[in-house]
N, C-alpha and C. Protein backbone atom coordinates (compact mmCIF):
# COMPACT_ATOMS: atom_id res chain seq x y z
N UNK A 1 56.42 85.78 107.20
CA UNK A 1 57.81 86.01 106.90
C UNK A 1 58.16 87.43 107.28
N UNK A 2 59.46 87.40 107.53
CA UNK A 2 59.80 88.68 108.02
C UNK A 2 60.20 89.65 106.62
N UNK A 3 59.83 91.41 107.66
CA UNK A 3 60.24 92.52 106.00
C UNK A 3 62.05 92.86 106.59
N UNK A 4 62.17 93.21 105.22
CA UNK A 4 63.52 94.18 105.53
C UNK A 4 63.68 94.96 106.91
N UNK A 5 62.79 95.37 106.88
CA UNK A 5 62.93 96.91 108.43
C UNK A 5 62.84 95.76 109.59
N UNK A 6 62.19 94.99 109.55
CA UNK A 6 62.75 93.44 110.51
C UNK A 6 64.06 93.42 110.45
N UNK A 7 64.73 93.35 109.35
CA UNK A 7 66.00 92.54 109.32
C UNK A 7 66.93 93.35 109.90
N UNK A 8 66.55 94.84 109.47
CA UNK A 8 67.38 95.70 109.92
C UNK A 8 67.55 95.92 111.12
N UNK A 9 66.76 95.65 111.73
CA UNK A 9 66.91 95.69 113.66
C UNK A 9 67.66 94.77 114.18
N UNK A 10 68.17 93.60 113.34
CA UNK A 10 69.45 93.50 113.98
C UNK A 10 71.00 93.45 113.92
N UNK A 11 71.38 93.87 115.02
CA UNK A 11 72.19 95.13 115.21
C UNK A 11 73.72 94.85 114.44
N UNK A 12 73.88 93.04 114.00
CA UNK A 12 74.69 92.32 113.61
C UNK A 12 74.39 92.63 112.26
N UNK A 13 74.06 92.45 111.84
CA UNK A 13 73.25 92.88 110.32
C UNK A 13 73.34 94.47 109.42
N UNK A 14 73.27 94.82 110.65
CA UNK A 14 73.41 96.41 110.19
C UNK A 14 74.14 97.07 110.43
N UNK A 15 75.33 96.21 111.23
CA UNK A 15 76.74 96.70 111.12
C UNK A 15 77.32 95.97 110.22
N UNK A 16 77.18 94.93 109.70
CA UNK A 16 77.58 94.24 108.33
C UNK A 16 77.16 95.23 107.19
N UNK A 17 76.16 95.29 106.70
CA UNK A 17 76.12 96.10 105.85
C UNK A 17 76.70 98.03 106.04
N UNK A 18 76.55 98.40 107.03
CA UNK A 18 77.49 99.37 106.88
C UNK A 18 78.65 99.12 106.62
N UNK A 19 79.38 98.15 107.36
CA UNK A 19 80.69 97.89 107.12
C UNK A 19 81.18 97.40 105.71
N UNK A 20 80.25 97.21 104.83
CA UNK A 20 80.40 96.77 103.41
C UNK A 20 80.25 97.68 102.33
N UNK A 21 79.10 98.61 102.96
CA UNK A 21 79.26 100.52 102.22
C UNK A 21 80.42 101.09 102.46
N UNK A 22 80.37 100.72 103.92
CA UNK A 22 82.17 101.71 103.58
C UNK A 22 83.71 101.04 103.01
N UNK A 23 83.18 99.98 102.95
CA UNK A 23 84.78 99.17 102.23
C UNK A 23 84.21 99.53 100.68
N UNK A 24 83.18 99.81 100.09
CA UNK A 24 83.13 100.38 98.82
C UNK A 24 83.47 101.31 98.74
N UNK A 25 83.21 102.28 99.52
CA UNK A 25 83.58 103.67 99.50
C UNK A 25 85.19 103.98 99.78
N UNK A 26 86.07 103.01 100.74
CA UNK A 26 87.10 103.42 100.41
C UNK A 26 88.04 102.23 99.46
N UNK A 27 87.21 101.54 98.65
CA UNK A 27 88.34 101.30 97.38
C UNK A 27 87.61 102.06 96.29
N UNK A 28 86.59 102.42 96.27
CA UNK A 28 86.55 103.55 95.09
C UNK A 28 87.18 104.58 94.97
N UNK A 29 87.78 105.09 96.44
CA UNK A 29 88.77 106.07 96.87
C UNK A 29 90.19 105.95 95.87
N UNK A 30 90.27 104.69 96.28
CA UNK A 30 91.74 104.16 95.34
C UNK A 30 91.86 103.84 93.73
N UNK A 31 90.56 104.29 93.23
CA UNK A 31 90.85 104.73 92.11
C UNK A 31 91.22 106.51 91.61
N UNK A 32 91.71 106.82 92.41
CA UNK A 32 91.72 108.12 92.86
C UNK A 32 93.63 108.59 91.66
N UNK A 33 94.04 108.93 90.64
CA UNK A 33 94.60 109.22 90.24
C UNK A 33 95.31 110.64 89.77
N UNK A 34 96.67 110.64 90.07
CA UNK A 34 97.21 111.95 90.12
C UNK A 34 98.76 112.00 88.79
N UNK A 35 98.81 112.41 88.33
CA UNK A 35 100.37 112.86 87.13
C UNK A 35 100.85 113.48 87.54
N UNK A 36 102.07 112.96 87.32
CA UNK A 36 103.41 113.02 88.24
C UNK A 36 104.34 113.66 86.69
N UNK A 37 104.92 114.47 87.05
CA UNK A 37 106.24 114.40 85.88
C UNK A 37 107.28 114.90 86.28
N UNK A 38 108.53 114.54 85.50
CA UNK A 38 109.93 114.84 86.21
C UNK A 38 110.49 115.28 84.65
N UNK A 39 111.62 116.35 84.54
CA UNK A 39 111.86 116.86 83.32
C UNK A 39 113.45 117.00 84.09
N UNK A 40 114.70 116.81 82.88
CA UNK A 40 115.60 117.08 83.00
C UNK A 40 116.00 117.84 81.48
N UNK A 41 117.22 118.59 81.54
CA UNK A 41 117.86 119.10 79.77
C UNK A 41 119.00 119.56 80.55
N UNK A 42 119.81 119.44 79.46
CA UNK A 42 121.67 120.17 79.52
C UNK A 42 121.91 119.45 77.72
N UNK A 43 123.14 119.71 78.34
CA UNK A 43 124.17 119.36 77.32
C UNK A 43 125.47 118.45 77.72
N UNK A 44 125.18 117.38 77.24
CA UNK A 44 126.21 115.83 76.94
C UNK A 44 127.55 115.78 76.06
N UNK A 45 128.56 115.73 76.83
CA UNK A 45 129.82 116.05 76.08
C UNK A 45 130.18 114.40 75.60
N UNK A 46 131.21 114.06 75.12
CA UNK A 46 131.87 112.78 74.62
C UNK A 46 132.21 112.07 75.87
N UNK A 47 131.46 110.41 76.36
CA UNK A 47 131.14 109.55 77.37
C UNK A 47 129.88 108.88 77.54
N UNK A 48 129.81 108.48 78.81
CA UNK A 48 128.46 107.87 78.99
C UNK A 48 127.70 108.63 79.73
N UNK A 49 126.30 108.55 79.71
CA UNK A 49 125.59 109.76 80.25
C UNK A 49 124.03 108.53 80.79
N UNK A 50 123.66 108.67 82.02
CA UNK A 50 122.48 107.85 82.78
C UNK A 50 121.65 109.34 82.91
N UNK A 51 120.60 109.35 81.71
CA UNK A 51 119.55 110.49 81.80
C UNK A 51 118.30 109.98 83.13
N UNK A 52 117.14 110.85 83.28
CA UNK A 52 116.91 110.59 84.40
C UNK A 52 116.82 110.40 85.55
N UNK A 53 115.84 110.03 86.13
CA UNK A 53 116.22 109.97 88.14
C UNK A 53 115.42 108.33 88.14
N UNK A 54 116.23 107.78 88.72
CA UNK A 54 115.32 105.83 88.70
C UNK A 54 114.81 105.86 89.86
N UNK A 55 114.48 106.88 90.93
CA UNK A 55 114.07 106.55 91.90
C UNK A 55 112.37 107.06 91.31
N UNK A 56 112.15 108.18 90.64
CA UNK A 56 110.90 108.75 90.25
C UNK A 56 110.45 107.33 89.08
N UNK A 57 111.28 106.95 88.24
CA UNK A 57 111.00 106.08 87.23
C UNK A 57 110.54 104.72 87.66
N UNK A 58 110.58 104.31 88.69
CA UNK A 58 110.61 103.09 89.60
C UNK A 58 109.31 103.28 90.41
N UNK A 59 108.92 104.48 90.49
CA UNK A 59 107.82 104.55 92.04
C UNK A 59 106.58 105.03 91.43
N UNK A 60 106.77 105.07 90.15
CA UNK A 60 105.09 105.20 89.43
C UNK A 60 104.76 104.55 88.74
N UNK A 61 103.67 104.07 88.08
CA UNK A 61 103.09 103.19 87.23
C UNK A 61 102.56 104.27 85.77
N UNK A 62 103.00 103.14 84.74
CA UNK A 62 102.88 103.96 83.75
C UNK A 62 103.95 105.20 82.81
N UNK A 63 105.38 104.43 82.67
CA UNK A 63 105.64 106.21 82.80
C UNK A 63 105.94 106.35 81.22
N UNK A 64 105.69 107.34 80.85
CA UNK A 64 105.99 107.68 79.09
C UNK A 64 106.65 108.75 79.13
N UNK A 65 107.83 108.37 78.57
CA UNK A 65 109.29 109.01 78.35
C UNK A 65 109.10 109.97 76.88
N UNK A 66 109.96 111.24 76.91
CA UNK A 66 110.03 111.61 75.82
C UNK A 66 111.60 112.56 76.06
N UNK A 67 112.12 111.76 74.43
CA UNK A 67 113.83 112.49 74.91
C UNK A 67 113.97 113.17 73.33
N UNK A 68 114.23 114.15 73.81
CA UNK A 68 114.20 115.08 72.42
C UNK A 68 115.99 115.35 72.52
N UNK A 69 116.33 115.45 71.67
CA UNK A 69 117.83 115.43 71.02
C UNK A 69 118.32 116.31 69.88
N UNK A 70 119.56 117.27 70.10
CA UNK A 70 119.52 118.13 69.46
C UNK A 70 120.88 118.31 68.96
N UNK A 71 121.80 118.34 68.35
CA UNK A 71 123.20 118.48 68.19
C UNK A 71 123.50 119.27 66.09
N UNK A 72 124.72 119.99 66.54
CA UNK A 72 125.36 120.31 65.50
C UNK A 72 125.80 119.57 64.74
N UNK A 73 126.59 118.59 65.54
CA UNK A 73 127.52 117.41 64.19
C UNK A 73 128.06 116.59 65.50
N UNK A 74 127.09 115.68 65.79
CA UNK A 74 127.36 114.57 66.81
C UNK A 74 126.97 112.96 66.71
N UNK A 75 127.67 112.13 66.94
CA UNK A 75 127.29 110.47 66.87
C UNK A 75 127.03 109.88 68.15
N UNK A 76 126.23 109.30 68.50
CA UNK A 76 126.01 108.81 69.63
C UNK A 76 124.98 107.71 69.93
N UNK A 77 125.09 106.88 71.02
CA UNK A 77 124.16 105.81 70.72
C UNK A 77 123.12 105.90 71.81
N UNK A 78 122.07 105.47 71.80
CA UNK A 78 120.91 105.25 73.11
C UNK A 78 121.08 103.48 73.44
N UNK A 79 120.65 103.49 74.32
CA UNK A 79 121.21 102.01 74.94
C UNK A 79 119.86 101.63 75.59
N UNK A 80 119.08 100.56 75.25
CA UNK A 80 118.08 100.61 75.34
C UNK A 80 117.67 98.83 75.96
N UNK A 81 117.85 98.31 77.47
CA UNK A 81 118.27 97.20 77.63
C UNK A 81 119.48 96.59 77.26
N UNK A 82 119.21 95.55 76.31
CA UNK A 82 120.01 94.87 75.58
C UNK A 82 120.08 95.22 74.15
N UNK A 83 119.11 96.56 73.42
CA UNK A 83 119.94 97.02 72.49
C UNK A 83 120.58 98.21 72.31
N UNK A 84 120.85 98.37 71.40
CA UNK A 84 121.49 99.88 70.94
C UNK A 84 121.56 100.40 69.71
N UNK A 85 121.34 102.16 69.92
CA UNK A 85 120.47 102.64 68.38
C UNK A 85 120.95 103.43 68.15
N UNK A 86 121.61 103.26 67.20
CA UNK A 86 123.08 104.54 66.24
C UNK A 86 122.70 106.10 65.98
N UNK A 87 123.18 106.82 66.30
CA UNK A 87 122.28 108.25 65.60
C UNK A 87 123.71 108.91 65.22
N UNK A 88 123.42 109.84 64.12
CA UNK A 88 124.15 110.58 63.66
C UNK A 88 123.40 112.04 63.38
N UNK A 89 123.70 112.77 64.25
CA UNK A 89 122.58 114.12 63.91
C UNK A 89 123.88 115.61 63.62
N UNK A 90 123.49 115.93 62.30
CA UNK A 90 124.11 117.17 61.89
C UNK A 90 122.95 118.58 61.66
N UNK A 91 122.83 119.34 62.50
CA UNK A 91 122.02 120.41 62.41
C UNK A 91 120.45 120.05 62.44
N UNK A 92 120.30 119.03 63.72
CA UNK A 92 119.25 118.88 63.54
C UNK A 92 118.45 118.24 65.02
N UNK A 93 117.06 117.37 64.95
CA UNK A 93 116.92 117.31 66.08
C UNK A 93 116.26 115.98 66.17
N UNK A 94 115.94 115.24 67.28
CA UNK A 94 115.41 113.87 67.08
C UNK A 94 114.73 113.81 68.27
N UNK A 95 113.79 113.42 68.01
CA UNK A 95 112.26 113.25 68.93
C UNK A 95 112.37 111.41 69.30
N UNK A 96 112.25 111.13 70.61
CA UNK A 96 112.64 109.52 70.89
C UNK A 96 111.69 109.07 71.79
N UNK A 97 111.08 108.60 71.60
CA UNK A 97 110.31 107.52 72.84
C UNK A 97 110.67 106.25 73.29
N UNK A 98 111.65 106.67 74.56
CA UNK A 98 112.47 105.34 75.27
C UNK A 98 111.15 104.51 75.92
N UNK A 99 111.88 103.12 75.63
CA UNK A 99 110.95 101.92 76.70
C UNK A 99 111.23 102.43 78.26
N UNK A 100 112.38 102.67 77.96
CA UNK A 100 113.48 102.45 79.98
C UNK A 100 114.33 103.32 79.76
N UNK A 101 114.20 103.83 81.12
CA UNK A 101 115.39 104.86 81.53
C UNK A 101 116.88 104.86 80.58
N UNK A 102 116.71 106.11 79.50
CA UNK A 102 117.52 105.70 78.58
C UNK A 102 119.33 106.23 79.18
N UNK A 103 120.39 105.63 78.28
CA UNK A 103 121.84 105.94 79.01
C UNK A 103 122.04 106.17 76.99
N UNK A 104 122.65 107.28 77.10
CA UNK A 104 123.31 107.95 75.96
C UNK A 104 124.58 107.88 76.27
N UNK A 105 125.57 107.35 75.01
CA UNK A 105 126.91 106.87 74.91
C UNK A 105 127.36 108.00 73.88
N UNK A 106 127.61 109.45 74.07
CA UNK A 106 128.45 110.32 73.05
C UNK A 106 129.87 110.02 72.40
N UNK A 107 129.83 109.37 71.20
CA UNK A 107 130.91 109.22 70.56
C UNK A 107 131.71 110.41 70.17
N UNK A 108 131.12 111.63 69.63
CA UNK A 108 131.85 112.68 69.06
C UNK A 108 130.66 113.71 69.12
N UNK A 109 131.45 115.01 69.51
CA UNK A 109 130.46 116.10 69.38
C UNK A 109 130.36 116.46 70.60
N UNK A 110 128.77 116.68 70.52
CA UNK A 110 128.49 117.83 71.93
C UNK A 110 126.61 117.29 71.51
N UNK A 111 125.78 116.85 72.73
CA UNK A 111 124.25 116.69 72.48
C UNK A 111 123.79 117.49 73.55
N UNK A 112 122.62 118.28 73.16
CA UNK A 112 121.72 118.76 73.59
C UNK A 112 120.34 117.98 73.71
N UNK A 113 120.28 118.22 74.92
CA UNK A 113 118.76 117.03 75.30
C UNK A 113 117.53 117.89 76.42
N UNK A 114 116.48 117.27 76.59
CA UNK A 114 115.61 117.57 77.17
C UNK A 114 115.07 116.33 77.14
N UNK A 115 114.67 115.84 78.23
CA UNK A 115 113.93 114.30 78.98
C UNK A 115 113.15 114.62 80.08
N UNK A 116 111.51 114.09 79.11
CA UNK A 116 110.71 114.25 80.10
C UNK A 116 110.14 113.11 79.94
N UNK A 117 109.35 112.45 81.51
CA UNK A 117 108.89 111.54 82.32
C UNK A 117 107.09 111.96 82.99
N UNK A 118 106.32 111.39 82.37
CA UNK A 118 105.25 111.63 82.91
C UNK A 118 104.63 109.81 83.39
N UNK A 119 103.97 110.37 84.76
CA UNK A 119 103.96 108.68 85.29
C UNK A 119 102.32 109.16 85.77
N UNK A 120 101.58 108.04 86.20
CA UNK A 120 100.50 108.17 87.09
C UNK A 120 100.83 107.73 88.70
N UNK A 121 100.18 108.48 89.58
CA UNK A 121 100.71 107.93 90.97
C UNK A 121 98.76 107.61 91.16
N UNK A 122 98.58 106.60 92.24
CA UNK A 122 97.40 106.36 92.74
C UNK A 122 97.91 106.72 94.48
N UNK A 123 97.57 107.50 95.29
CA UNK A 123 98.06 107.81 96.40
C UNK A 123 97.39 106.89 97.51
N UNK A 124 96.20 106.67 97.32
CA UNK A 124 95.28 106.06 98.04
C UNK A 124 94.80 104.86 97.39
N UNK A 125 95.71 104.03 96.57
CA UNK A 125 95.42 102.69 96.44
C UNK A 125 95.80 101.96 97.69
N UNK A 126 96.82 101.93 98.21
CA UNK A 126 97.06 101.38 100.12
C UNK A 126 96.14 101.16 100.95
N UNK A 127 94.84 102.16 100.81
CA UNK A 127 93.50 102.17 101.86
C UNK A 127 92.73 100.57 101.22
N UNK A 128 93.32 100.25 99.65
CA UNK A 128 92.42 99.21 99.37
C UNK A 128 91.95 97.89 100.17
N UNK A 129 93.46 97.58 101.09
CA UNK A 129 93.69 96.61 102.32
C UNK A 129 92.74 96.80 102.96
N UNK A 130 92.69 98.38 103.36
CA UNK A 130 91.78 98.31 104.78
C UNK A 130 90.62 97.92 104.31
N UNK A 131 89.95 98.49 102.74
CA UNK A 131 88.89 97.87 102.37
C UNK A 131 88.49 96.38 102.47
N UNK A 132 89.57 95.92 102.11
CA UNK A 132 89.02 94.29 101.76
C UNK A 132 89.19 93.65 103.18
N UNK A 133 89.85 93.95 104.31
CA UNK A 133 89.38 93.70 105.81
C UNK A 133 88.17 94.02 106.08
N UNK A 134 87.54 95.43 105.66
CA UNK A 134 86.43 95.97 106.25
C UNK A 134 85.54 95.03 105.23
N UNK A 135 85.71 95.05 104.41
CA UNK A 135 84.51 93.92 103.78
C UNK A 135 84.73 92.30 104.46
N UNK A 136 85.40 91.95 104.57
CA UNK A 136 85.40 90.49 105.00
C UNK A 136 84.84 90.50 106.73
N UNK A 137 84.98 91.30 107.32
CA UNK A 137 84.01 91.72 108.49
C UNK A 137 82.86 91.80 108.44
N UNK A 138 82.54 92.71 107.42
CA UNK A 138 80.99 93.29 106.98
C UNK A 138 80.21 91.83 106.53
N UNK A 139 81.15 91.12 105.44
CA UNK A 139 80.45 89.49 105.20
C UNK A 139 80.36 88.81 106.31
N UNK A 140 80.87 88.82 107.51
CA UNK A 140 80.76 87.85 108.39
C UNK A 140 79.98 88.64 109.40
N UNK A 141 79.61 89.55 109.37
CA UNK A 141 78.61 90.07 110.70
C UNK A 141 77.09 90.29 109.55
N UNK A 142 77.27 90.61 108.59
CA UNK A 142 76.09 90.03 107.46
C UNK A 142 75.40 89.27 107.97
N UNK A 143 76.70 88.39 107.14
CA UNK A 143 75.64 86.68 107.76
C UNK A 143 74.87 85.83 108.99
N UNK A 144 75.97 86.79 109.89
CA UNK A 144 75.70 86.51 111.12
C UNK A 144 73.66 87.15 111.54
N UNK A 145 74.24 88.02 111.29
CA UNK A 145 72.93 88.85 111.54
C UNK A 145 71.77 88.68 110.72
N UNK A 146 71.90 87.71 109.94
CA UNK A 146 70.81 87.33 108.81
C UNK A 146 70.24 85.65 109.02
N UNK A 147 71.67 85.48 109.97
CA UNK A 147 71.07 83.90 110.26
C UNK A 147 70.45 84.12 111.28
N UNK A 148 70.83 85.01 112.24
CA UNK A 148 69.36 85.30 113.45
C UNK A 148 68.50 85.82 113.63
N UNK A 149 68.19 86.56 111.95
CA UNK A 149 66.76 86.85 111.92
C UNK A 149 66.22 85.93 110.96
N UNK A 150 66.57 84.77 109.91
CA UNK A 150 66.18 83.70 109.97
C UNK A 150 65.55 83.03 111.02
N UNK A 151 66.74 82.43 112.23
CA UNK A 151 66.41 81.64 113.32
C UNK A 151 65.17 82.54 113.96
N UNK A 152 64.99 83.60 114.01
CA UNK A 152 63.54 84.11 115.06
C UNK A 152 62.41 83.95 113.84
N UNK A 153 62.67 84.42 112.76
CA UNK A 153 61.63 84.43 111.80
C UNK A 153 60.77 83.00 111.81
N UNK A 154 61.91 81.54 111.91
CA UNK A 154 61.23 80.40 111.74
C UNK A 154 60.61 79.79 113.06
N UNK A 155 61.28 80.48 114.29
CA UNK A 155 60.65 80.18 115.62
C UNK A 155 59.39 81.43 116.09
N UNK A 156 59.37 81.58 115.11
CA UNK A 156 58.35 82.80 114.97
C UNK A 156 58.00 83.85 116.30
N UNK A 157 59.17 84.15 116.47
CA UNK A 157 59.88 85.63 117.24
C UNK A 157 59.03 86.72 116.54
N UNK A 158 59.49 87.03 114.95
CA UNK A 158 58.84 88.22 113.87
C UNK A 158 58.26 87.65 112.93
């Protein structure tokens, strides 16, 4: 029977398995993670107000919102999908963790805000494609190269 260092000589074989080290190597790449954050603050007079940027909120995975809220003597609502959440803040401040890009509706007063957005980006999850091509190559020149050192092994070539 034939050894490994047999098998490896041919040339089908051992470009399969390279080609299967490196499709590991570049989707391990794509676990490759980077934090992203986007911060806005002012001050919200009486109307509707769309906090945020939806193009940053849309293009990362993961994002955890934090909207801090601050007013003298103001009513106003957060709009949150399909609901909505009453606040009444006199000399004081309110700490909020929106699901979704929140829209503040100022009934009376004047709000002071600060909204921050922290997301994860993976930059090099995209290369994962090329991985799983380069592996489905690597399986088929594998095999290839393993069935013809089979076929010599049993016609006793090695």
């Amino acid at each position: 029977m034939g050894t490994l260092r047999e098998a490896m000589g041919y040339p089908l074989l051992r470009a399969g398995i390279l080609l299967l080290v490196l499709a590991l190597l570049i989707s391990a790449a794509g676990f490759y993670r980077v934090t992203k954050s986007y911060s806005s603050s002012g001050t919200l007079g009486e109307g509707m107000h769309y906090l945020g940027d939806d193009k940053f909120e849309t293009d990362y995975v993961y994002p955890n919102r934090t909207l801090v809220v601050q007013s003298e003597n103001a009513t106003f609502s957060l709009l949150q999908g399909d609901e909505m959440y009453n606040y009444t803040l006199v000399n004081d401040s309110l700490t909020l963790y929106p699901a979704q890009r929140p829209v503040i509706y100022v009934f009376k007063g004047r709000v002071e805000y600060n909204y921050t957005v922290t997301a994860q980006d993976y930059p090099y999850a995209i290369y994962s494609l090329v991985a799983f091509v380069l592996m489905l190559v690597g399986v088929v020149f594998s095999f290839m190269g393993y069935t013809q050192f089979l076929r010599d092994v049993k016609e006793g070539k090695k």
